[in-house]
Protein backbone atom coordinates (compact mmCIF):
# COMPACT_ATOMS: atom_id res chain seq x y z
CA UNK A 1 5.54 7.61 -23.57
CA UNK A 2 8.61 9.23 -21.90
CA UNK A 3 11.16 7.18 -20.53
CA UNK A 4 10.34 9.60 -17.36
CA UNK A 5 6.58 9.18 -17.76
CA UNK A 6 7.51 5.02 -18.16
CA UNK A 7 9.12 5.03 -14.87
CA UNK A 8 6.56 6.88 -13.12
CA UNK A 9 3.77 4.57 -14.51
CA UNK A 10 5.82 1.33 -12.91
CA UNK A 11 6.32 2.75 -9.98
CA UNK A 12 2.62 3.65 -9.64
CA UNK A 13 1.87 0.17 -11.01
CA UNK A 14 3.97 -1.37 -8.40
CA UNK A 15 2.83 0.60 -5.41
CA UNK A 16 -1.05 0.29 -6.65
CA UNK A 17 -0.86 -3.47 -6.97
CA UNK A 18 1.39 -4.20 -3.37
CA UNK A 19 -1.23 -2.39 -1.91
CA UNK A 20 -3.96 -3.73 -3.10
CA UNK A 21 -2.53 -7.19 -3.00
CA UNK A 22 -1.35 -6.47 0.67
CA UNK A 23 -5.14 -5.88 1.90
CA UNK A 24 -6.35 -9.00 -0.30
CA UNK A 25 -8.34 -6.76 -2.66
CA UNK A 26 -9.50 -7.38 -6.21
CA UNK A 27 -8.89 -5.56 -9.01
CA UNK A 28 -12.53 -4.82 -9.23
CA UNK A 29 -12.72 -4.82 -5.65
CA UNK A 30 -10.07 -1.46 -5.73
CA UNK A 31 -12.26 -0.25 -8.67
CA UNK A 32 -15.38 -0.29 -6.76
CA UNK A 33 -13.57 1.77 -3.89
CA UNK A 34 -11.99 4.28 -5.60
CA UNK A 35 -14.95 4.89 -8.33
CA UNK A 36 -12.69 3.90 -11.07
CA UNK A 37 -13.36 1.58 -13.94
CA UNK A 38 -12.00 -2.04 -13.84
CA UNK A 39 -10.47 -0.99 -16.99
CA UNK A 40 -8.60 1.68 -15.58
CA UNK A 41 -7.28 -0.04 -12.40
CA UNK A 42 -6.15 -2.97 -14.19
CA UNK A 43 -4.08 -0.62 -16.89
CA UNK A 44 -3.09 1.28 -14.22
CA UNK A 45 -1.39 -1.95 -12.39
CA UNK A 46 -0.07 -3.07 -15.49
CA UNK A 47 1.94 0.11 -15.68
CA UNK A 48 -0.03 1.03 -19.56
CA UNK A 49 -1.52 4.18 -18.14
CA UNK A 50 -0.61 7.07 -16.01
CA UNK A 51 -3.25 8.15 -13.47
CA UNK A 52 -4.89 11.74 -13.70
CA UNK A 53 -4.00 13.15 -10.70
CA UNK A 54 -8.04 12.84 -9.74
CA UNK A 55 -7.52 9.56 -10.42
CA UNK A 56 -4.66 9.28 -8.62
CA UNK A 57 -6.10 10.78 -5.52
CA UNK A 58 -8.98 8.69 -5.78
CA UNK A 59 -6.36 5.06 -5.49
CA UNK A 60 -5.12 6.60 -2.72
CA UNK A 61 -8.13 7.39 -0.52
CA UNK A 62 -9.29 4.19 -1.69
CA UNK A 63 -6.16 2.50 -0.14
CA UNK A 64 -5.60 4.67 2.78
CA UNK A 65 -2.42 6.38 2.10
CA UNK A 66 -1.08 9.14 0.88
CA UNK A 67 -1.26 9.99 -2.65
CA UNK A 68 2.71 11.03 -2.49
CA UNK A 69 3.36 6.87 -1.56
CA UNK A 70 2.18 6.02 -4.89
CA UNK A 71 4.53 8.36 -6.33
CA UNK A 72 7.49 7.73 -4.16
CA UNK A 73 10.51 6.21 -5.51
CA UNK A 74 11.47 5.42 -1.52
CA UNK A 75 10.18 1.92 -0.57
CA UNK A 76 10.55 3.26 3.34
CA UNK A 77 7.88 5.87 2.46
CA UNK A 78 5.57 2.94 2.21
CA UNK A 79 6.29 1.30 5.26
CA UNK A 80 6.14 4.41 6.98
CA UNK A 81 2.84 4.99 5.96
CA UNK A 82 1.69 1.45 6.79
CA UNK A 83 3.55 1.74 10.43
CA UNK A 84 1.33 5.63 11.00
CA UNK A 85 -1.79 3.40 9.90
CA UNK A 86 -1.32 0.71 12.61
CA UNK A 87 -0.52 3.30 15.41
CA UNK A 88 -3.45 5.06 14.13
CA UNK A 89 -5.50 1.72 14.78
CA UNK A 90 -4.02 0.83 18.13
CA UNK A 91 -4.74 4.10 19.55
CA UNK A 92 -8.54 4.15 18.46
CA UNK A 93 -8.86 0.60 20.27
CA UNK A 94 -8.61 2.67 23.50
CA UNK A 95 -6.82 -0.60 24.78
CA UNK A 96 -4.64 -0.29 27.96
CA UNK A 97 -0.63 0.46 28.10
CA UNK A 98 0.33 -3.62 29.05
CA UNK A 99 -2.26 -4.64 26.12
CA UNK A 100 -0.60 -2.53 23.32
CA UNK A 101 2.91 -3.11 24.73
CA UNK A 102 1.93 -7.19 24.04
CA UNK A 103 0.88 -6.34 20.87
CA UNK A 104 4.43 -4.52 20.05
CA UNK A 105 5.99 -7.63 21.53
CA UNK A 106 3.40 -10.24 19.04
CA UNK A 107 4.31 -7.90 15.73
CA UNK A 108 8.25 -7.82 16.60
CA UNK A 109 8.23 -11.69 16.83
CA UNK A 110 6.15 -12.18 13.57
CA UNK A 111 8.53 -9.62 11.93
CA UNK A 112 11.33 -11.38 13.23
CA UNK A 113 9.86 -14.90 11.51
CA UNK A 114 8.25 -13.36 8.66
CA UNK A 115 12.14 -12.23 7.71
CA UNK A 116 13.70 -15.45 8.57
CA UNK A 117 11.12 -17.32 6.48
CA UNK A 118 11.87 -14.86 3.27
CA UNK A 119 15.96 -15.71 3.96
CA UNK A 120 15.51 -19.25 3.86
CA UNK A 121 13.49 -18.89 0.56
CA UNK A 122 16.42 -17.13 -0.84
């Protein structure tokens, strides 16, 4: 394997898994969803084997992003993808204007902890 090809295989390791991870999914949990062998998730995570690009497509559906997250080197890509998501949800709640302004308020305050708490650990 490629020192190009290695690189792309962690970084779709890394992205795979911190997803996965992030919604509290199993390996075979993922596999079931995308229609993948446990075999091939768990290579896949452990950065051993590149994803065919059907493959690929099908982790991504799976995990509701893009396919071009998995294969971003930008870390913001993620996040950006994670904040359209949310926005996404908010707006299919239907909820009034003061509701989802509260809700902005709630997630800015647990940001604003969930960053002091990862400092302190530091």
């Amino acid at each position: 394997m490629s020192t190009k090809t290695k690189d792309l295989s962690s970084r779709i390791a890394s992205r795979v898994r911190n997803l996965r991870t992030e919604r509290n999914w199993s390996q075979p949990e993922l596999a079931r969803r995308s229609n993948l062998s446990n075999a091939m998730v768990s290579m896949v995570e452990r950065g051993e084997r590149t994803p065919s690009l059907e493959a690929l497509s099908s982790l991504a559906a799976a995990l509701e992003v893009d396919a071009a997250i998995l294969l971003s080197a930008d870390e913001t890509a993620s996040m950006k993808a994670d904040a359209r998501r949310l926005a996404t949800e908010l707006s299919e709640l239907k909820l009034p204007r003061a509701d989802i302004e509260a809700i902005r308020r709630i997630a800015r305050a647990l940001a604003t902890e969930l960053q002091a708490q990862a400092r302190k650990r530091k």
